[in-house]
N, C-alpha and C. Protein backbone atom coordinates (compact mmCIF):
# COMPACT_ATOMS: atom_id res chain seq x y z
N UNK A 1 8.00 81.59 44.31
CA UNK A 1 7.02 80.52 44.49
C UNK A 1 7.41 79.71 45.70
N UNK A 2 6.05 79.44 46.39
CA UNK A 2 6.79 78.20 47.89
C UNK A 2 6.89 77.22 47.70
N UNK A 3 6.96 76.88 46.48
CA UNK A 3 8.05 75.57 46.66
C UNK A 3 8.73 74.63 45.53
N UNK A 4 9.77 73.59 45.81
CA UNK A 4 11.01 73.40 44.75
C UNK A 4 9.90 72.18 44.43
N UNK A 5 10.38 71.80 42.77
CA UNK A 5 9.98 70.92 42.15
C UNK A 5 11.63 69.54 42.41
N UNK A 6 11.42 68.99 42.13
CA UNK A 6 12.80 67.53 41.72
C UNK A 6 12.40 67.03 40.79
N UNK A 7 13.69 67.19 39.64
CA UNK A 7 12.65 66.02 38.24
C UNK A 7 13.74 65.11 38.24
N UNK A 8 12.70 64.18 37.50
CA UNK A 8 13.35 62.89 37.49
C UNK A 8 13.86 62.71 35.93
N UNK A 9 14.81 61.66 35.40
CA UNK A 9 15.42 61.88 34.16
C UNK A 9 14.09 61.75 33.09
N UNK A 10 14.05 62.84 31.99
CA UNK A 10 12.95 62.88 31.24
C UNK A 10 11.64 63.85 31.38
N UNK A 11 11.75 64.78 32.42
CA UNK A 11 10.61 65.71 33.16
C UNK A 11 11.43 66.65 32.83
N UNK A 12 10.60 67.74 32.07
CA UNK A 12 10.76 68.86 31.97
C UNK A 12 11.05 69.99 32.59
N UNK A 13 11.72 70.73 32.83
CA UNK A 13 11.28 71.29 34.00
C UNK A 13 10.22 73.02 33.86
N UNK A 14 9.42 73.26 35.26
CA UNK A 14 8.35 73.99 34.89
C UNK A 14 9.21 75.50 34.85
N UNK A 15 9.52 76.85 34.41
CA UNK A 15 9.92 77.71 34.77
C UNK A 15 9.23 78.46 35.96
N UNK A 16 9.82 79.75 36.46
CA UNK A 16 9.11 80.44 37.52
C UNK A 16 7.92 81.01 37.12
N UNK A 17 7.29 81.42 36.13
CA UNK A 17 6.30 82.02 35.38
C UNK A 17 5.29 81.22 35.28
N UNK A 18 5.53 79.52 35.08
CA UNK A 18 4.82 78.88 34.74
C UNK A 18 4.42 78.42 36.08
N UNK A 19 5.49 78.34 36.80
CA UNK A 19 4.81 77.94 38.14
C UNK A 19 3.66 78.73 39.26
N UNK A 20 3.86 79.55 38.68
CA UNK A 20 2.53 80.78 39.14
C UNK A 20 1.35 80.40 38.78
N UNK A 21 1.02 79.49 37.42
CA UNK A 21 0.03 79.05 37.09
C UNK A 21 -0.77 78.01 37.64
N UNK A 22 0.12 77.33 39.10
CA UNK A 22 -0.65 76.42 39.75
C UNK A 22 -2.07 77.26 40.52
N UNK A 23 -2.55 76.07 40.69
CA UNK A 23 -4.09 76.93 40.66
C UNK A 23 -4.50 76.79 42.51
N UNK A 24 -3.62 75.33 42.67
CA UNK A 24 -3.61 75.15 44.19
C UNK A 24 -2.18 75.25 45.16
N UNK A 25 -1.93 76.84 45.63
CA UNK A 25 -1.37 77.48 46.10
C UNK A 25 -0.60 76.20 47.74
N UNK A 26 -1.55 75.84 47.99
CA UNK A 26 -0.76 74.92 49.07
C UNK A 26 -0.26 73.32 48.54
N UNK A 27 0.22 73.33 47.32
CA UNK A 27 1.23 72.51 46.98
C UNK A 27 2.42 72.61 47.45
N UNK A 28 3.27 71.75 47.94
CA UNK A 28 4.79 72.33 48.55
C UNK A 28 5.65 70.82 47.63
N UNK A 29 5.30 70.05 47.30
CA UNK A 29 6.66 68.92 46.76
C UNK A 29 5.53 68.47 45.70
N UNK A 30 6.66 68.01 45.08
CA UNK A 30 6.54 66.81 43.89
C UNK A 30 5.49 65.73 43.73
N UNK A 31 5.29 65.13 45.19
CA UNK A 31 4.51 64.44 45.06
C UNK A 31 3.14 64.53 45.37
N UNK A 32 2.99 65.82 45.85
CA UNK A 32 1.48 66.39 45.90
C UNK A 32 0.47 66.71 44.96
N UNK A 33 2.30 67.29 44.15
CA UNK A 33 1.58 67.88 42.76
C UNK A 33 1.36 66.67 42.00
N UNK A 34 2.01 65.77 41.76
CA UNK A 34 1.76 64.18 41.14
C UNK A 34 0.37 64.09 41.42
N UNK A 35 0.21 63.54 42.74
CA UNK A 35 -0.91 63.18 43.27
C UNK A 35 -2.22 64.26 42.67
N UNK A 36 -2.43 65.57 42.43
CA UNK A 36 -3.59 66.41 41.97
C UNK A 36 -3.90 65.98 40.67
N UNK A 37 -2.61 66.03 40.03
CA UNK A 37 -2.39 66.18 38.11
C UNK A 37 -2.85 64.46 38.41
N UNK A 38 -2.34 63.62 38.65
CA UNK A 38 -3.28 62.15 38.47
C UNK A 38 -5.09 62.29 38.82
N UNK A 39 -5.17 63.22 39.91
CA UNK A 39 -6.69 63.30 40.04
C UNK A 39 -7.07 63.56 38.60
N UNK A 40 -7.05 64.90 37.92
CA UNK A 40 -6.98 65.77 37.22
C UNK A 40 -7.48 64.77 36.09
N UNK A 41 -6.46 63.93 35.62
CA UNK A 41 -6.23 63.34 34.61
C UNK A 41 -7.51 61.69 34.76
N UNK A 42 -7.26 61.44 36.05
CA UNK A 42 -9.21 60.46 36.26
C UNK A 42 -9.96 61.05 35.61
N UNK A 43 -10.20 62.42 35.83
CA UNK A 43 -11.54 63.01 35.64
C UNK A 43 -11.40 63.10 33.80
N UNK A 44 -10.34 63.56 33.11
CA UNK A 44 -10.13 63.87 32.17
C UNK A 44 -10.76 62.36 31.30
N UNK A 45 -10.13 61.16 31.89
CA UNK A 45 -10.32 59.90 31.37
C UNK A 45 -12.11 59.70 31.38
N UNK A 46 -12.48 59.88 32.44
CA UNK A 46 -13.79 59.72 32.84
C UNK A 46 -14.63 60.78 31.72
N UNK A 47 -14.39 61.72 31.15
CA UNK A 47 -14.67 62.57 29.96
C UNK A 47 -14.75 62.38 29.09
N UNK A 48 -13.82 61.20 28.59
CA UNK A 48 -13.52 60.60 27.46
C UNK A 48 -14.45 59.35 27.13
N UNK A 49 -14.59 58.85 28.62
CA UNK A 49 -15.07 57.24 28.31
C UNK A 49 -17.04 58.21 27.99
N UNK A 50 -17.39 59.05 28.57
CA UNK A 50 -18.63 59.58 28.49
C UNK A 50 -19.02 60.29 27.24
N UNK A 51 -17.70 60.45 26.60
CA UNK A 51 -18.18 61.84 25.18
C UNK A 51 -17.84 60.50 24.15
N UNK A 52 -18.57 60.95 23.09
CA UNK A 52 -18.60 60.04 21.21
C UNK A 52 -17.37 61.13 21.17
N UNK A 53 -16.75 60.42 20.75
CA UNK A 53 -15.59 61.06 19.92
C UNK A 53 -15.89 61.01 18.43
N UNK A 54 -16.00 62.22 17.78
CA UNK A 54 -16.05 61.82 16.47
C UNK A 54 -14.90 61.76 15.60
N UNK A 55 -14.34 60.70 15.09
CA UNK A 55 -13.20 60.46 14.31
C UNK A 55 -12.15 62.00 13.21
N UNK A 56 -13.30 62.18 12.86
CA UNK A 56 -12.90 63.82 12.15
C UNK A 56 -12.64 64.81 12.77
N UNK A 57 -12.86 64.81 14.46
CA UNK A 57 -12.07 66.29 15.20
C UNK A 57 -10.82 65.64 16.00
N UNK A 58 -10.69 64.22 16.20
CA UNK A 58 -9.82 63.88 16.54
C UNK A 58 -7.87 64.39 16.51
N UNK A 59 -8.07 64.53 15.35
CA UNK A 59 -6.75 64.98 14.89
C UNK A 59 -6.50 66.53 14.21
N UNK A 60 -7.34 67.34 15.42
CA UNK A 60 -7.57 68.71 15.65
C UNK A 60 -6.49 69.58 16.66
N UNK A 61 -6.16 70.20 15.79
CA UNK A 61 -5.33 71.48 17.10
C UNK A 61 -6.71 71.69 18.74
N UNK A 62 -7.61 71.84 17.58
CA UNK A 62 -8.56 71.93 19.16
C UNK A 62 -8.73 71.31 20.07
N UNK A 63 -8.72 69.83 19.37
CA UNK A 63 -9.12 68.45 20.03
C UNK A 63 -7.65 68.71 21.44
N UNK A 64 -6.30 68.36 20.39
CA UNK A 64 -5.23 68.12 21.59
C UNK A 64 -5.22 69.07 22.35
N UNK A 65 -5.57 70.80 22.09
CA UNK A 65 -5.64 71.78 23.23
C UNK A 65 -6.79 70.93 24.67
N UNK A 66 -7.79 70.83 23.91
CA UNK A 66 -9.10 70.59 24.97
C UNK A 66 -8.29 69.64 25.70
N UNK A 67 -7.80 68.40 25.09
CA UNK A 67 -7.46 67.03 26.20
C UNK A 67 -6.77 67.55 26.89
N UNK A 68 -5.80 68.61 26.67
CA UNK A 68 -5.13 69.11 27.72
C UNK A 68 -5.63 69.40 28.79
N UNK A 69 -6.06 70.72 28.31
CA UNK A 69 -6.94 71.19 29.39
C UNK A 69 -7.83 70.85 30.14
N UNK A 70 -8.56 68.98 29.85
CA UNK A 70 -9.30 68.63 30.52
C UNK A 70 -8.42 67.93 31.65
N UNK A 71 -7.15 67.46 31.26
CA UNK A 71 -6.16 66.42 32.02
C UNK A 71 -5.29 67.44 33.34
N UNK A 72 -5.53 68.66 32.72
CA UNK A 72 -4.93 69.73 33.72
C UNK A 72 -5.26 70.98 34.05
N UNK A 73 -6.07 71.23 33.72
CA UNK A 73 -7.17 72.63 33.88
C UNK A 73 -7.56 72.61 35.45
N UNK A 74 -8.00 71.83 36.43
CA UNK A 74 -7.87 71.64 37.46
C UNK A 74 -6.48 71.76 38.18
N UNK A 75 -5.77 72.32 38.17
CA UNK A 75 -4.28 72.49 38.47
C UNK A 75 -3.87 73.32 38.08
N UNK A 76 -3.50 73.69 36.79
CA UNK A 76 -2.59 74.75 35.59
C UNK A 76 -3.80 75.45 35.23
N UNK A 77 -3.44 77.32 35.46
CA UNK A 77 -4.56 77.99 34.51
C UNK A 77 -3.82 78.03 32.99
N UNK A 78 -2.88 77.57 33.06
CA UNK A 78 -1.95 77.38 31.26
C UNK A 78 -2.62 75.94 30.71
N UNK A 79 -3.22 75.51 31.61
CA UNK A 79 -3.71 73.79 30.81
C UNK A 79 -4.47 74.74 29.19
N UNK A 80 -3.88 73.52 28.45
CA UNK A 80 -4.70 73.46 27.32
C UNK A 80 -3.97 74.74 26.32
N UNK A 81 -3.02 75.56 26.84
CA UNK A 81 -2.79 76.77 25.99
C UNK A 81 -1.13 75.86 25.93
N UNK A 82 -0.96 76.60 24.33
CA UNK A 82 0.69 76.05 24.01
C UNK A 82 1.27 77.03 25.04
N UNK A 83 2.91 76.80 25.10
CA UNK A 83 3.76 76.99 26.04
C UNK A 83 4.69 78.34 25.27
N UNK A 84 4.53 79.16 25.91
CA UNK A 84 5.66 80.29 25.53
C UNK A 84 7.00 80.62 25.86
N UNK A 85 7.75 79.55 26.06
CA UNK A 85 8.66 79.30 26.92
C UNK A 85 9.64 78.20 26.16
N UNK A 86 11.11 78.79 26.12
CA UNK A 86 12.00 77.64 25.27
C UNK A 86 12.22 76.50 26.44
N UNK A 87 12.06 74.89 26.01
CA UNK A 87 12.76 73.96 26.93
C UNK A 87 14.06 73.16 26.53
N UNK A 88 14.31 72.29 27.44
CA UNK A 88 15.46 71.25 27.17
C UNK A 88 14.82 69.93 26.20
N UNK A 89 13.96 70.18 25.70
CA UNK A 89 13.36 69.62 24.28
C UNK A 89 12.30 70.32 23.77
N UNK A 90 11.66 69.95 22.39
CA UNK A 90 10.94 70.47 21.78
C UNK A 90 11.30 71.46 20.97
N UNK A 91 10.24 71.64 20.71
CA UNK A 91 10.85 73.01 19.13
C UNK A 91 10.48 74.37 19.58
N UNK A 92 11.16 75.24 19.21
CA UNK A 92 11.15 76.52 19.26
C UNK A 92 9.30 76.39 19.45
N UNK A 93 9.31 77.39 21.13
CA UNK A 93 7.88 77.66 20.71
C UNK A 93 6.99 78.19 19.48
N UNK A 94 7.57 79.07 19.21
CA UNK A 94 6.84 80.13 18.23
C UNK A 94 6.77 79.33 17.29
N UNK A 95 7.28 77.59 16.94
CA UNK A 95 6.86 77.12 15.59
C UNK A 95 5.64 76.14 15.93
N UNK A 96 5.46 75.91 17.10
CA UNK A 96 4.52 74.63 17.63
C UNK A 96 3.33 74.70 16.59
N UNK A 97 2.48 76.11 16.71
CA UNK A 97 1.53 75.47 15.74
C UNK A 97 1.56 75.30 14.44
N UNK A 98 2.43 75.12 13.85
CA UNK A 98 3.21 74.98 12.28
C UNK A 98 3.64 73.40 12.45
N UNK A 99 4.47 73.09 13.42
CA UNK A 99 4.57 71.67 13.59
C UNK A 99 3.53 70.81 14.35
N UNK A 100 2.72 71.04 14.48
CA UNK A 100 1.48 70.38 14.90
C UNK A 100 0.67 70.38 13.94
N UNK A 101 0.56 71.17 12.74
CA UNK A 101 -0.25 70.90 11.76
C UNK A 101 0.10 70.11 10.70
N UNK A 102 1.62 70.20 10.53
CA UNK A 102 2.33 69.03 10.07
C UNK A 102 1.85 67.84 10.31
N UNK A 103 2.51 68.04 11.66
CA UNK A 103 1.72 66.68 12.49
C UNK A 103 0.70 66.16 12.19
N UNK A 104 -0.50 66.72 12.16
CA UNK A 104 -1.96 66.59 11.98
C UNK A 104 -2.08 65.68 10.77
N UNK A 105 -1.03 66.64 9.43
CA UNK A 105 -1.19 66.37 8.18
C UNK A 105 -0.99 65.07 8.09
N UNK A 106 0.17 64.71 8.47
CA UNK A 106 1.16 63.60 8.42
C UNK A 106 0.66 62.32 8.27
N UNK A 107 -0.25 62.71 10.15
CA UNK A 107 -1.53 61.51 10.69
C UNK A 107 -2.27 61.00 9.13
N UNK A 108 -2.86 62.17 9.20
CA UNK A 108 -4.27 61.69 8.24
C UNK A 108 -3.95 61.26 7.04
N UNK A 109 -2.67 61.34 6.62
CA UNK A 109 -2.08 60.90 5.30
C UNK A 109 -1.77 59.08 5.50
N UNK A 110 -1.19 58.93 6.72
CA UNK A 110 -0.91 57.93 6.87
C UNK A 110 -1.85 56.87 7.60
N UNK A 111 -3.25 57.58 7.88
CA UNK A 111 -4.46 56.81 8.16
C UNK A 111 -4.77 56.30 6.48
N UNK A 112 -4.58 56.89 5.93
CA UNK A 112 -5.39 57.58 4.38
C UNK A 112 -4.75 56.14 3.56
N UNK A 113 -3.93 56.28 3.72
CA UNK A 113 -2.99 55.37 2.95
C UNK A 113 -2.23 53.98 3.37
N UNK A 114 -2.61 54.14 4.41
CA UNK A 114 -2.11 52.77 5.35
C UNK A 114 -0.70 52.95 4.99
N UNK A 115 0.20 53.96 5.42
CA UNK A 115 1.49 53.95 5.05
C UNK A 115 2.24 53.09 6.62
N UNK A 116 1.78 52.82 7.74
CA UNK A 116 2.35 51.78 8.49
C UNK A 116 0.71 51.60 9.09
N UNK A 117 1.08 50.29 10.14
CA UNK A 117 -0.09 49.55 10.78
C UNK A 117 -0.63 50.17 12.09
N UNK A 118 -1.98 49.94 11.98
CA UNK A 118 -2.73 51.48 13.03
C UNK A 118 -1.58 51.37 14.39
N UNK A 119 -1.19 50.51 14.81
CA UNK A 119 -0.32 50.49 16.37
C UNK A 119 1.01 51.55 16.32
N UNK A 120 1.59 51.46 14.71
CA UNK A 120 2.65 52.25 14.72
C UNK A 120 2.21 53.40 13.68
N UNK A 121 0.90 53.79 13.25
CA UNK A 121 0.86 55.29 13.23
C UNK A 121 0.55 56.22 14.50
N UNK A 122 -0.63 55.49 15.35
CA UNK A 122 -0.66 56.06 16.68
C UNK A 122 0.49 56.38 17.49
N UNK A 123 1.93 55.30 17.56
CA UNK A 123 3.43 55.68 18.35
C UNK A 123 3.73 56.41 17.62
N UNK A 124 4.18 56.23 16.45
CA UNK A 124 5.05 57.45 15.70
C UNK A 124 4.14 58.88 15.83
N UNK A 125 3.17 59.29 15.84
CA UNK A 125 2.44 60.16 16.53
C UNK A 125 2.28 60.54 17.67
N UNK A 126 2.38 59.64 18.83
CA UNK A 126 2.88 60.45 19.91
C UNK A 126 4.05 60.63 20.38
N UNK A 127 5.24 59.98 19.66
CA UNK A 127 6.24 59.99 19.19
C UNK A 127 6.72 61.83 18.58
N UNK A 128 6.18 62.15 17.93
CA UNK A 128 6.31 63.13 17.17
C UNK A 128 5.35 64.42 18.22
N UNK A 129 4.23 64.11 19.04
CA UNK A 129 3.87 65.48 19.31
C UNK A 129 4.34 65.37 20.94
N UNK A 130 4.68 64.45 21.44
CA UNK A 130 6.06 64.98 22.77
C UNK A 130 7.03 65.33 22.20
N UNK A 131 7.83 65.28 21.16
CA UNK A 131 9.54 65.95 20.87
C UNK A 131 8.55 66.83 20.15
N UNK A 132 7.64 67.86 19.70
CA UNK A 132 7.02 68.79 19.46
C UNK A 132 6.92 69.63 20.93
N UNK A 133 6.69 68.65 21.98
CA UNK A 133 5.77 69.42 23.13
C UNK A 133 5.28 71.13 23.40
N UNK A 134 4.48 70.70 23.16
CA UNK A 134 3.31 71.68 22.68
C UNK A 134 2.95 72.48 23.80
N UNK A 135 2.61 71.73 25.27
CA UNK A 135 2.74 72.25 27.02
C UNK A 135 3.81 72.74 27.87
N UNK A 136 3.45 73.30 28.40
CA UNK A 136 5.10 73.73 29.81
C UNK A 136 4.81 72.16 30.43
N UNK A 137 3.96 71.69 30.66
CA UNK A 137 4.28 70.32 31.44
C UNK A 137 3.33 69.29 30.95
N UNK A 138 3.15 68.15 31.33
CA UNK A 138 2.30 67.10 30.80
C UNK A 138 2.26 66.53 29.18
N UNK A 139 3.41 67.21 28.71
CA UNK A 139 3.63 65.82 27.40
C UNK A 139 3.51 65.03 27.27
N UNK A 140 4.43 64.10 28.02
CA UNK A 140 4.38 62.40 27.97
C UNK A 140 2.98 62.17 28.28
N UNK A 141 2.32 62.53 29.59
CA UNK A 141 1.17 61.81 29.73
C UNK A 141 -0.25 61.98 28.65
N UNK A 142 0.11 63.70 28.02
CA UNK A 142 -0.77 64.37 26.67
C UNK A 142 -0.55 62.97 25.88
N UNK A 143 0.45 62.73 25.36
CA UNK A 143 0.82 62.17 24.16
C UNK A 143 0.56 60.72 24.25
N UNK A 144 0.63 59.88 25.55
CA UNK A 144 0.01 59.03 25.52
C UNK A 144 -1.23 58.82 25.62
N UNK A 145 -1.95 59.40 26.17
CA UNK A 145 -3.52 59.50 25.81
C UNK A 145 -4.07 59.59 24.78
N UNK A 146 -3.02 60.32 23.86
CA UNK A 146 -3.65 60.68 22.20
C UNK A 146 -3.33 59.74 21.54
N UNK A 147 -2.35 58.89 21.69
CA UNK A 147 -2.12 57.78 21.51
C UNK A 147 -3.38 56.65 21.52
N UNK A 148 -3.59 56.42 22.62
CA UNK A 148 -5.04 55.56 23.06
C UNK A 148 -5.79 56.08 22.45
N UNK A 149 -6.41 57.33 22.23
CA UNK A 149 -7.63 57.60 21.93
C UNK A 149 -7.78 57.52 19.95
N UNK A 150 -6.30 57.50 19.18
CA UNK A 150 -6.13 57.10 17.89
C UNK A 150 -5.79 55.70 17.77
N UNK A 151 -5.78 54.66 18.57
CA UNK A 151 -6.03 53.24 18.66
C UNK A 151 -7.18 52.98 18.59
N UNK A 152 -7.92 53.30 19.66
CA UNK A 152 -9.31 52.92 19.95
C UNK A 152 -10.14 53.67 19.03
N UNK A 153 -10.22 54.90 19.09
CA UNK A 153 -11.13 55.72 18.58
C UNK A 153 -10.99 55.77 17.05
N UNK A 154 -9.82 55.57 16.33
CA UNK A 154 -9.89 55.88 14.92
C UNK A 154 -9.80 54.26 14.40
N UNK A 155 -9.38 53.07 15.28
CA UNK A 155 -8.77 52.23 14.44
C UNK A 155 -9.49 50.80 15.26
N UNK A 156 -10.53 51.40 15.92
CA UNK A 156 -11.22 50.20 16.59
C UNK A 156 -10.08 49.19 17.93
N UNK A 157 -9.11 49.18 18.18
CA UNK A 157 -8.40 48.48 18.69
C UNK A 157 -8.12 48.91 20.24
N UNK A 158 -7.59 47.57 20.90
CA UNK A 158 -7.18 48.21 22.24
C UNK A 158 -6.25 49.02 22.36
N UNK A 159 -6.65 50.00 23.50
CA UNK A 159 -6.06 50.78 23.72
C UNK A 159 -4.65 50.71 24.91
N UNK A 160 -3.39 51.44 24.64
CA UNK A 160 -1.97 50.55 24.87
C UNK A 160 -1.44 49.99 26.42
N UNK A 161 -0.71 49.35 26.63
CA UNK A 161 -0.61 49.24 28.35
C UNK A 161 0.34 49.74 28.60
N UNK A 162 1.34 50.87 28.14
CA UNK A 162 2.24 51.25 28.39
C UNK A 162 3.24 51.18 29.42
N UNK A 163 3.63 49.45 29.89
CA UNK A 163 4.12 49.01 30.70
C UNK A 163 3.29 48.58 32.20
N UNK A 164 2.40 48.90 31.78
CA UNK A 164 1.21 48.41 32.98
C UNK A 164 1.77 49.89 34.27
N UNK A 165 2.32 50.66 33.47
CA UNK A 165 2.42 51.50 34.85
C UNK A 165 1.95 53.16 34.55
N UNK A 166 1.98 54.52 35.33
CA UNK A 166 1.60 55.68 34.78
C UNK A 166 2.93 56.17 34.61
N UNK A 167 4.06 55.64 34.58
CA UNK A 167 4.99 56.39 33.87
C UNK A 167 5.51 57.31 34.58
N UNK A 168 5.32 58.31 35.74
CA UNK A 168 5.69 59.47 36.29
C UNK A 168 6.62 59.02 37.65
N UNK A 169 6.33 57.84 38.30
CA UNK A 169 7.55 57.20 39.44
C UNK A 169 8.52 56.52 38.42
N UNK A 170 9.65 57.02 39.38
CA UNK A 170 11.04 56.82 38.67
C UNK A 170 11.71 55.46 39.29
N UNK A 171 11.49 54.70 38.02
CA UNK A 171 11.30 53.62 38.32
C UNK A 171 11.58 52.48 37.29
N UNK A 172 12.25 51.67 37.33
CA UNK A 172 12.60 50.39 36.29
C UNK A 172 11.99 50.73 34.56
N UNK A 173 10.51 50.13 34.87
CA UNK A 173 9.40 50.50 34.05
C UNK A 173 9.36 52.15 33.43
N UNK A 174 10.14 52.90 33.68
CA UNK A 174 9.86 54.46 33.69
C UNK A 174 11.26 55.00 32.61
N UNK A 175 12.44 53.86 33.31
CA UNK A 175 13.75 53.98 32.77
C UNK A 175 13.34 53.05 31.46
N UNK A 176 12.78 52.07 30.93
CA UNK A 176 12.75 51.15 30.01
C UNK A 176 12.14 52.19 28.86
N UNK A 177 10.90 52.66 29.16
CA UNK A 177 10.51 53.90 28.12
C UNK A 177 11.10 54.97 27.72
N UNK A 178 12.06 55.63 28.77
CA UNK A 178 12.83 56.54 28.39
C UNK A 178 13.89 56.48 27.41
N UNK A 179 14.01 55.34 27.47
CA UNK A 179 15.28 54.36 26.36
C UNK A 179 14.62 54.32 25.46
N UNK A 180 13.41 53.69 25.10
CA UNK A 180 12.63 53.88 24.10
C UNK A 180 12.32 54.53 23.31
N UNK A 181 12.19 55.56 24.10
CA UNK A 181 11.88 57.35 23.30
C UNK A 181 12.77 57.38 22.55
N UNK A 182 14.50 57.53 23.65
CA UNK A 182 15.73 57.94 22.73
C UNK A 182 15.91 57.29 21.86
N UNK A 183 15.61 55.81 21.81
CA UNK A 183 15.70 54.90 20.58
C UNK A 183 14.92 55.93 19.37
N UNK A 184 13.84 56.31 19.68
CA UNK A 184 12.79 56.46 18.75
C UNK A 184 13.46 57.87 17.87
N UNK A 185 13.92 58.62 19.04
CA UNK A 185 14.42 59.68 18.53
C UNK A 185 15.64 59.45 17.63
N UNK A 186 16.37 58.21 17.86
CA UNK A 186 17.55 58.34 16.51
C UNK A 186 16.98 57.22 15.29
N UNK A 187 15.69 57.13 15.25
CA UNK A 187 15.08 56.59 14.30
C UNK A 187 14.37 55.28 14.18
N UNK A 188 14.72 54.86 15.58
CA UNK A 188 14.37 53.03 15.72
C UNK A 188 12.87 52.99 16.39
N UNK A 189 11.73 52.85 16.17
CA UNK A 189 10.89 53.29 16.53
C UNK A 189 10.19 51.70 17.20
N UNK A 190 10.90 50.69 16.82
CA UNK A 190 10.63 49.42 17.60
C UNK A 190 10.54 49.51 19.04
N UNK A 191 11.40 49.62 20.01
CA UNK A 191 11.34 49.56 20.84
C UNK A 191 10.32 50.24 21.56
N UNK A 192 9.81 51.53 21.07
CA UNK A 192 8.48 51.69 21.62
C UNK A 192 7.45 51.36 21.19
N UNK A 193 7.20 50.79 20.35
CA UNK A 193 6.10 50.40 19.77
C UNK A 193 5.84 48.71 21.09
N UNK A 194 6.89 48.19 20.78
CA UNK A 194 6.75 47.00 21.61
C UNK A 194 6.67 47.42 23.59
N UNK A 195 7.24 48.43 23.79
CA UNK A 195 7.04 48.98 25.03
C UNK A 195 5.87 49.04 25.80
N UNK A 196 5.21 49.66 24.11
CA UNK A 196 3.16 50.49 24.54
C UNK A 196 2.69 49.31 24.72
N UNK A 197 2.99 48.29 24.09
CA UNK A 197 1.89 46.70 23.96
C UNK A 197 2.93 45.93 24.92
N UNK A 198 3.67 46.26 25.66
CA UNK A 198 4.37 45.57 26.75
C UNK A 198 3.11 44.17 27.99
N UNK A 199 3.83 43.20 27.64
CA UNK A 199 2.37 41.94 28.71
C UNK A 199 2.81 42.48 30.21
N UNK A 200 1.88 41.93 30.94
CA UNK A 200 2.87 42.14 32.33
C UNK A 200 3.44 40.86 32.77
């Protein structure tokens, strides 16, 4: 492939296989490709604000494939398809769609029952389907979107400011969430919860 990726702490990295899947061949750095996948992901938003979401496909294997693929299908011909490929997180591919239906379950149990308050079933949910990651790339930004769209869309509420920034420059704001996560991952799920609703 022509050319090297650089990740920053928390970026996955893409394999050689996967990188074949870019769709625009005269990418050469990091920040080009940033720059497309943010186009990508306007348009994806702009999809969202135009379609009724109906509350009942929301928390669909289909639903999170499609957002994918709408946030990166312009870029990746892998947008929207799970990842066949082991990473430096996530679960064994071959279990993703077993733990995503979990997942699914989990949600709707804890919509069902008000087992925590809509702000922290939406985190602990995207919480749970990035350390799932389900994509060769675009987790974090997947998972926060699904995030927003189970604030707003299932629970009437605003949708999160996740530090007032997009998360992908490595950067103060970028390092504060990453701490967050790991918090989240040894069980403390505060710190991101207060992160997503961060004032500026």
């Amino acid at each position: 492939m022509g050319f090297n990726l650089e990740y920053a702490e928390g970026q996955t990295p893409i394999d050689e296989d996967e990188k074949k899947g870019l769709l625009i061949k005269s990418i050469t750095n990091r920040g080009e490709l940033d720059e497309l996948e943010q186009l990508n992901i306007e348009k994806a938003i702009e999809w969202l604000i135009h379609t009724k979401l109906r509350k009942d496909k929301i928390l669909t294997i289909e639903f999170i494939k499609t957002l994918h693929k709408k946030m990166f299908g312009d870029v990746w011909d892998w947008a929207g398809n799970f990842r066949k490929s082991e990473k430096n997180i996530g679960v064994d591919w071959i279990k993703i769609g077993v733990e995503l239906r979990i997942l699914l379950d989990d949600a709707e149990f804890w919509i069902k029952n008000k087992t925590y308050p809509p702000d922290e079933i939406a985190i602990r949910f995207k919480h749970k389907l990035v350390n799932t990651h389900c994509f060769p790339n675009g987790n974090g930004r997947h998972s926060r979107i699904m995030a927003d769209i189970i604030i707003e869309s299932i629970f009437n509420k605003e949708i999160f400011s996740w530090g007032y920034s997009d998360l992908v420059k490595q950067d103060i704001t970028r390092k504060e969430y990453i701490n967050s996560i790991k918090k989240a991952d040894s069980g403390d799920i505060k710190p991101l919860l207060e992160f997503a609703r961060k004032k500026k």
